[in-house]
Protein backbone atom coordinates (compact mmCIF):
# COMPACT_ATOMS: atom_id res chain seq x y z
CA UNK A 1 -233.32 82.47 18.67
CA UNK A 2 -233.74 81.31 22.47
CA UNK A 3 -236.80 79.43 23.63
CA UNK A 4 -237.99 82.27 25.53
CA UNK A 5 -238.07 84.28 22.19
CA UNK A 6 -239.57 81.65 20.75
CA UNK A 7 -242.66 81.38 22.73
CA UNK A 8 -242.95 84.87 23.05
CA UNK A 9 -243.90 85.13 19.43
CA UNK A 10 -246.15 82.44 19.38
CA UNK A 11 -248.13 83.70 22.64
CA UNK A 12 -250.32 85.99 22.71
CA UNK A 13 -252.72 87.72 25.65
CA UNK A 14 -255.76 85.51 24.96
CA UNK A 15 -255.79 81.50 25.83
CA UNK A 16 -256.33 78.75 23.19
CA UNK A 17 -259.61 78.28 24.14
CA UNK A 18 -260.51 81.72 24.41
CA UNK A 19 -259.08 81.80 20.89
CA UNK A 20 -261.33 78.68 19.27
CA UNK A 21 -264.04 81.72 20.25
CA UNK A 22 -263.34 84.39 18.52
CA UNK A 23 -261.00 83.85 15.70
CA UNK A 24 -262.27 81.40 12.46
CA UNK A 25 -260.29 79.45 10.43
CA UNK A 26 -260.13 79.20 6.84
CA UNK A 27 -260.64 76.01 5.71
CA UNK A 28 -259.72 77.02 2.30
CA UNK A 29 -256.59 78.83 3.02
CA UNK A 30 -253.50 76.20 3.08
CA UNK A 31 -249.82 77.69 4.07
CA UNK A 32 -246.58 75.62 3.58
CA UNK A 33 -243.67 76.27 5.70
CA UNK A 34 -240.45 75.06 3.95
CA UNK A 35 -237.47 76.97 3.13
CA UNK A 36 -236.89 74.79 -0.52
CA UNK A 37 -238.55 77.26 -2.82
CA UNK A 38 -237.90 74.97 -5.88
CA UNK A 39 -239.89 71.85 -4.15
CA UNK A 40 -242.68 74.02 -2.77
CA UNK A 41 -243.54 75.52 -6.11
CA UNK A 42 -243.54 72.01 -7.77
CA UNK A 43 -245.28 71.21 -5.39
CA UNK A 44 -247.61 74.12 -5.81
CA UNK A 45 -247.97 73.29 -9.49
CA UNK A 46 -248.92 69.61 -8.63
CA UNK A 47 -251.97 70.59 -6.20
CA UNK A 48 -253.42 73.02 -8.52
CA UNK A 49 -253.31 70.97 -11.24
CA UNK A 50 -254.67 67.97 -9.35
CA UNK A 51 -257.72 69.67 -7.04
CA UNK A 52 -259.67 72.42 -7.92
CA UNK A 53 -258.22 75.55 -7.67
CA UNK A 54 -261.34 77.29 -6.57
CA UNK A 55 -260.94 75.52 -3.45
CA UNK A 56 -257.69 75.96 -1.95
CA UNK A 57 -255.24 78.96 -1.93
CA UNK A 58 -251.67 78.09 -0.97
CA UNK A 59 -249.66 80.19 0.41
CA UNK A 60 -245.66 79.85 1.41
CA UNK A 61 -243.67 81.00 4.20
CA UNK A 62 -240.03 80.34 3.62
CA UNK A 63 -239.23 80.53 7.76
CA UNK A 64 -241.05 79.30 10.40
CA UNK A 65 -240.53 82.63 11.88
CA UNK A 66 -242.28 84.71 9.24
CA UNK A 67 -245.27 82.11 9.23
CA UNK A 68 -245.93 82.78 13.36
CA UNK A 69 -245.23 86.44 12.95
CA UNK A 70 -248.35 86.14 10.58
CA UNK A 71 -250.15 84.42 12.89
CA UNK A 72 -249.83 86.19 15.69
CA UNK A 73 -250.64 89.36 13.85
CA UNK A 74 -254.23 87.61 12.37
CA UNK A 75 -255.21 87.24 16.01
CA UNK A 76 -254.51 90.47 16.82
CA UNK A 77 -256.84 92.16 14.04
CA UNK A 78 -258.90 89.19 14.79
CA UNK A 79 -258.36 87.69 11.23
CA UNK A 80 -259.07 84.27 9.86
CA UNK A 81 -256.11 81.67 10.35
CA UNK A 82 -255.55 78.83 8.20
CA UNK A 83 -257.26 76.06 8.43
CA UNK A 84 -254.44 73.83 7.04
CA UNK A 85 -250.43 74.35 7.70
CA UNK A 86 -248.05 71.58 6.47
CA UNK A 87 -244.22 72.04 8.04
CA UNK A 88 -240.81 70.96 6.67
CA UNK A 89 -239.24 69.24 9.41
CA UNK A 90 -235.50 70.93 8.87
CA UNK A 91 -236.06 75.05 8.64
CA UNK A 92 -232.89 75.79 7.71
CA UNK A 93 -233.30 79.51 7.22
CA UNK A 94 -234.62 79.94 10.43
CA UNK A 95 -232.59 80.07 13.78
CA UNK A 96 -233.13 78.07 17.30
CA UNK A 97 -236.09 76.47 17.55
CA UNK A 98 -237.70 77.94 14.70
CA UNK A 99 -235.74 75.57 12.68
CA UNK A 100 -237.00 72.30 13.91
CA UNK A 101 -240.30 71.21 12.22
CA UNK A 102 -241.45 69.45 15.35
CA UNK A 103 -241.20 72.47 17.57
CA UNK A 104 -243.48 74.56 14.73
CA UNK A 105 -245.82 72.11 15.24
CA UNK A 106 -245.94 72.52 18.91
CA UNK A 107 -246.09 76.46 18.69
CA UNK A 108 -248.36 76.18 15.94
CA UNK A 109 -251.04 74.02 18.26
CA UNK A 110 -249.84 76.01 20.99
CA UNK A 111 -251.52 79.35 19.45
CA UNK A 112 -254.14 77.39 17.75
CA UNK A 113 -254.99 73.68 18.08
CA UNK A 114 -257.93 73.92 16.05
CA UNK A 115 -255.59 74.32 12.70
CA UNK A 116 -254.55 70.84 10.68
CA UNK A 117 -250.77 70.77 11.24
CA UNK A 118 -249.33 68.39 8.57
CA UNK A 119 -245.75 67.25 8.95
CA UNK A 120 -244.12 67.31 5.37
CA UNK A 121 -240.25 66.67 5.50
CA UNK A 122 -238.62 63.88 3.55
CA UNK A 123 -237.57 63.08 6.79
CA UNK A 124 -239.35 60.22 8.05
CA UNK A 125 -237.95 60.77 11.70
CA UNK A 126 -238.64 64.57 11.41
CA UNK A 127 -242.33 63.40 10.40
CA UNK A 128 -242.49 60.91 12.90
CA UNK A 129 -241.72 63.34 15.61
CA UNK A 130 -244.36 66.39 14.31
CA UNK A 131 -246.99 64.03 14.47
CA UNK A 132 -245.87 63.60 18.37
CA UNK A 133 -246.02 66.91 18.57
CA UNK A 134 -249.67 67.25 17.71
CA UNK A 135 -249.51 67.44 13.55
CA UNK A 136 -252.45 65.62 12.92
CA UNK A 137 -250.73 63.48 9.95
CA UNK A 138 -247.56 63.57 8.06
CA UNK A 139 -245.83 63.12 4.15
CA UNK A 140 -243.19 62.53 2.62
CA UNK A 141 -242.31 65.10 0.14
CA UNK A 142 -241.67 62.68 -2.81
CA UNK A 143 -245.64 61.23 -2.47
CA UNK A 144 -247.18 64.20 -3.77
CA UNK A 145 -250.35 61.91 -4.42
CA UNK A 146 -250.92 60.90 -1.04
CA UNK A 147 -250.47 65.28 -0.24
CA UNK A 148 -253.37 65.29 -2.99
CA UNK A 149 -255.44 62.59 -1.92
CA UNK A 150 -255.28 63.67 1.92
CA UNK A 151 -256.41 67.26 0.47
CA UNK A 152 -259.17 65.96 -1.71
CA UNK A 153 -260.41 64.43 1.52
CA UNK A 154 -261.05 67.44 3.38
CA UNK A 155 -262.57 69.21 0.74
CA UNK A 156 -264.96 66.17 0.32
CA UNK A 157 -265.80 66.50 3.93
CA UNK A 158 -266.09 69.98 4.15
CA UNK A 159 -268.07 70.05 1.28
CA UNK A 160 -270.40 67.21 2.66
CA UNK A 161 -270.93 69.63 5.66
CA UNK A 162 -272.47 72.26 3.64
CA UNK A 163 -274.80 69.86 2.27
């Protein structure tokens, strides 16, 4: 997929901050873009054993493509987003630059800066270069417990919020 098609699926008519206006996120709601099936559902399994599953609902997206096709379609019926999307930094179902972590992260901030964009490659160079490209942190895929702890986190502080 060319650039052009690229960002033509990740734009849409109404500007970021136009966006932040109209469209909530989800805090709850927590996709995973990685084409590894097999590590995202152990990884699946992990989270819901460790944090409470009332909390967060994981979904996966096994290309980077599918996962923008969903956004873009949640801002056009005006639908919650995520409030949490962690990226594998190689995509290699996807084509162009769908298949580089780093650029998902850009398109991903691009549409919607407001969402948490986690790198999660066992890349450390593929990590190093999401959180350049706006992913607010990054993991490895092997330390699960740090994925767990940074999660627990959020839920502390959104919970402390609502307080």
């Amino acid at each position: 997929m060319e650039k052009k098609d690229f960002l033509n699926l990740i734009s849409s008519n109404k500007t970021n901050d136009e966006l932040q206006n109209i469209i909530e996120l989800n805090q709850n709601e927590v996709w995973v873009i990685d084409d590894n099936a097999a590590i995202v559902s152990s990884c699946f399994l992990i989270w819901r054993l460790s944090l409470d599953d009332a909390y967060y609902q994981f979904s996966h997206f096994d290309t980077a493509k599918k996962a923008m096709e969903e956004l873009k379609r949640r801002i056009k019926e005006k639908e919650n987003l995520p409030g949490i999307i962690l990226v594998d930094g190689y995509l290699d179902l996807d084509e162009g630059n769908f298949s580089n972590g780093p650029n998902v992260v850009k398109g991903i901030k691009e549409v919607c800066d407001k969402i948490k964009t986690i790198g999660f490659s066992s890349s450390e160079e593929k990590n190093e270069q999401m959180m350049a490209n706006g992913a607010e942190t990054a993991f490895s895929k092997i330390e699960n417990i740090k994925t767990v702890d940074y999660l627990k986190q959020l839920a502390e502080k959104k919970e402390e919020q609502t307080l």
